[in-house]
Protein backbone atom coordinates (compact mmCIF):
# COMPACT_ATOMS: atom_id res chain seq x y z
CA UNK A 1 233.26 -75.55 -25.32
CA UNK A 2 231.56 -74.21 -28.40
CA UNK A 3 229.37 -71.36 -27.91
CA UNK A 4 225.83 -72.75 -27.87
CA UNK A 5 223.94 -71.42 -31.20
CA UNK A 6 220.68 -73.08 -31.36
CA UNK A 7 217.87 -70.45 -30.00
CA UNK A 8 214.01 -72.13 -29.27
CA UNK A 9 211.50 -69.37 -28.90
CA UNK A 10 208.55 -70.88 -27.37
CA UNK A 11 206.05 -67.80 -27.11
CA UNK A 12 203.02 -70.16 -26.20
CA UNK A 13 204.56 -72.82 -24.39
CA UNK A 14 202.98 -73.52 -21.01
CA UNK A 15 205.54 -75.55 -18.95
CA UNK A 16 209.10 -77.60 -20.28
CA UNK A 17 210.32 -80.42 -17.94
CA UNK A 18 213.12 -82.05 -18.54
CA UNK A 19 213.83 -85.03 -16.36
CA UNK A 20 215.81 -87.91 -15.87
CA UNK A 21 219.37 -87.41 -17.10
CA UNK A 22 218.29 -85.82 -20.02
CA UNK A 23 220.98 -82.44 -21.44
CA UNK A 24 220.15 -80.33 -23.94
CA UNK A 25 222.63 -77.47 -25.00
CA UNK A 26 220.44 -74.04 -26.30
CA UNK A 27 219.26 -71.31 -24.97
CA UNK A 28 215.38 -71.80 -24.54
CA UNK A 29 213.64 -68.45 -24.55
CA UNK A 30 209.62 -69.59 -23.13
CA UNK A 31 208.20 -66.40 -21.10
CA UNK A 32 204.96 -68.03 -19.90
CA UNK A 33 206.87 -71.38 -19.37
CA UNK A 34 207.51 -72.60 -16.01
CA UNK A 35 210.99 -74.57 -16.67
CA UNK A 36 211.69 -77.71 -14.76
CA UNK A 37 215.03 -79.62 -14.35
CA UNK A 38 215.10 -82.70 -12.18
CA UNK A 39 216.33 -86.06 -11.97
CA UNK A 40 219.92 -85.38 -13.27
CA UNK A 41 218.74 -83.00 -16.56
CA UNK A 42 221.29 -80.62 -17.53
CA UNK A 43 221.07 -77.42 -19.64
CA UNK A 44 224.18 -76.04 -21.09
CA UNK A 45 223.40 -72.89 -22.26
CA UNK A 46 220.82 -70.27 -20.98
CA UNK A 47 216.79 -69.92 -20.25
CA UNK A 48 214.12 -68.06 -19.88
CA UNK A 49 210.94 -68.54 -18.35
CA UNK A 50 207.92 -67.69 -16.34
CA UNK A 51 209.31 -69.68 -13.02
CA UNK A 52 212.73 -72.08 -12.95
CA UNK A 53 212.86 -74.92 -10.58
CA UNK A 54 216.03 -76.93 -10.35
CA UNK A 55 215.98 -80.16 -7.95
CA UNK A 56 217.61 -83.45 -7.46
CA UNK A 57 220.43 -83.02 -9.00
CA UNK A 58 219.06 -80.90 -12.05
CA UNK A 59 222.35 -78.54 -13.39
CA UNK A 60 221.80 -75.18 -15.67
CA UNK A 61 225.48 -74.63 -17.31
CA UNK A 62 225.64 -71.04 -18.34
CA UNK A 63 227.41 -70.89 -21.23
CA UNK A 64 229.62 -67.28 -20.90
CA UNK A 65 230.53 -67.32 -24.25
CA UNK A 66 226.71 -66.42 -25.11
CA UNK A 67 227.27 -63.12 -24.27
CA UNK A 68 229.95 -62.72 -26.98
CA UNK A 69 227.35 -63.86 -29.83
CA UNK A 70 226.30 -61.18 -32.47
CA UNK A 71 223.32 -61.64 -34.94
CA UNK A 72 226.04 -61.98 -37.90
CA UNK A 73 227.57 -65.33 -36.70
CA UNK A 74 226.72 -68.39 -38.47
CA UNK A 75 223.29 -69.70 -36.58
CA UNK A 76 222.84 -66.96 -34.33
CA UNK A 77 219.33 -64.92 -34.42
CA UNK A 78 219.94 -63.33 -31.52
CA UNK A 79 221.97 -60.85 -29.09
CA UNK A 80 222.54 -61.43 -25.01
CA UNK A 81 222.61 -58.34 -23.46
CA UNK A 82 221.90 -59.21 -19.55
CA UNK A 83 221.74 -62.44 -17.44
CA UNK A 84 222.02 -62.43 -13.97
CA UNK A 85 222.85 -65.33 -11.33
């Protein structure tokens, strides 16, 4: 799989649900966000929030390759430097 490029910084955002089989691939950065997957959602890719709550059947996909991105490829604004399980 491609590494996943597409960064949302959402410094304001309050909560982010997604629900019923819906997938994004991104890497959502929301610090005051409480993050919801449910109902078959999938995120390929990585997040950050204020709380993360994964139920029926919700899936986070960490995409590995994310760690490997530098802020000189093509789309990228941004560098991982830690993510833990």
């Amino acid at each position: 799989m491609v590494a996943v490029r597409i960064l949302f910084i959402l410094p304001s955002c309050g909560e982010i649900n997604l629900h019923n089989s819906g997938k994004i691939y991104s890497t959502i950065y929301a610090p005051d966000a409480n993050i919801i997957l449910d109902n078959s959602s999938e995120v390929h890719g990585a997040v950050v929030g204020k709380s993360y709550v994964q139920k029926n059947s919700g899936m986070l996909h960490y995409d590995a390759s994310l760690r490997e991105t530098e802020t000189g490829d093509i789309g990228a604004e941004f560098v991982s430097s830690f993510w833990s399980k």
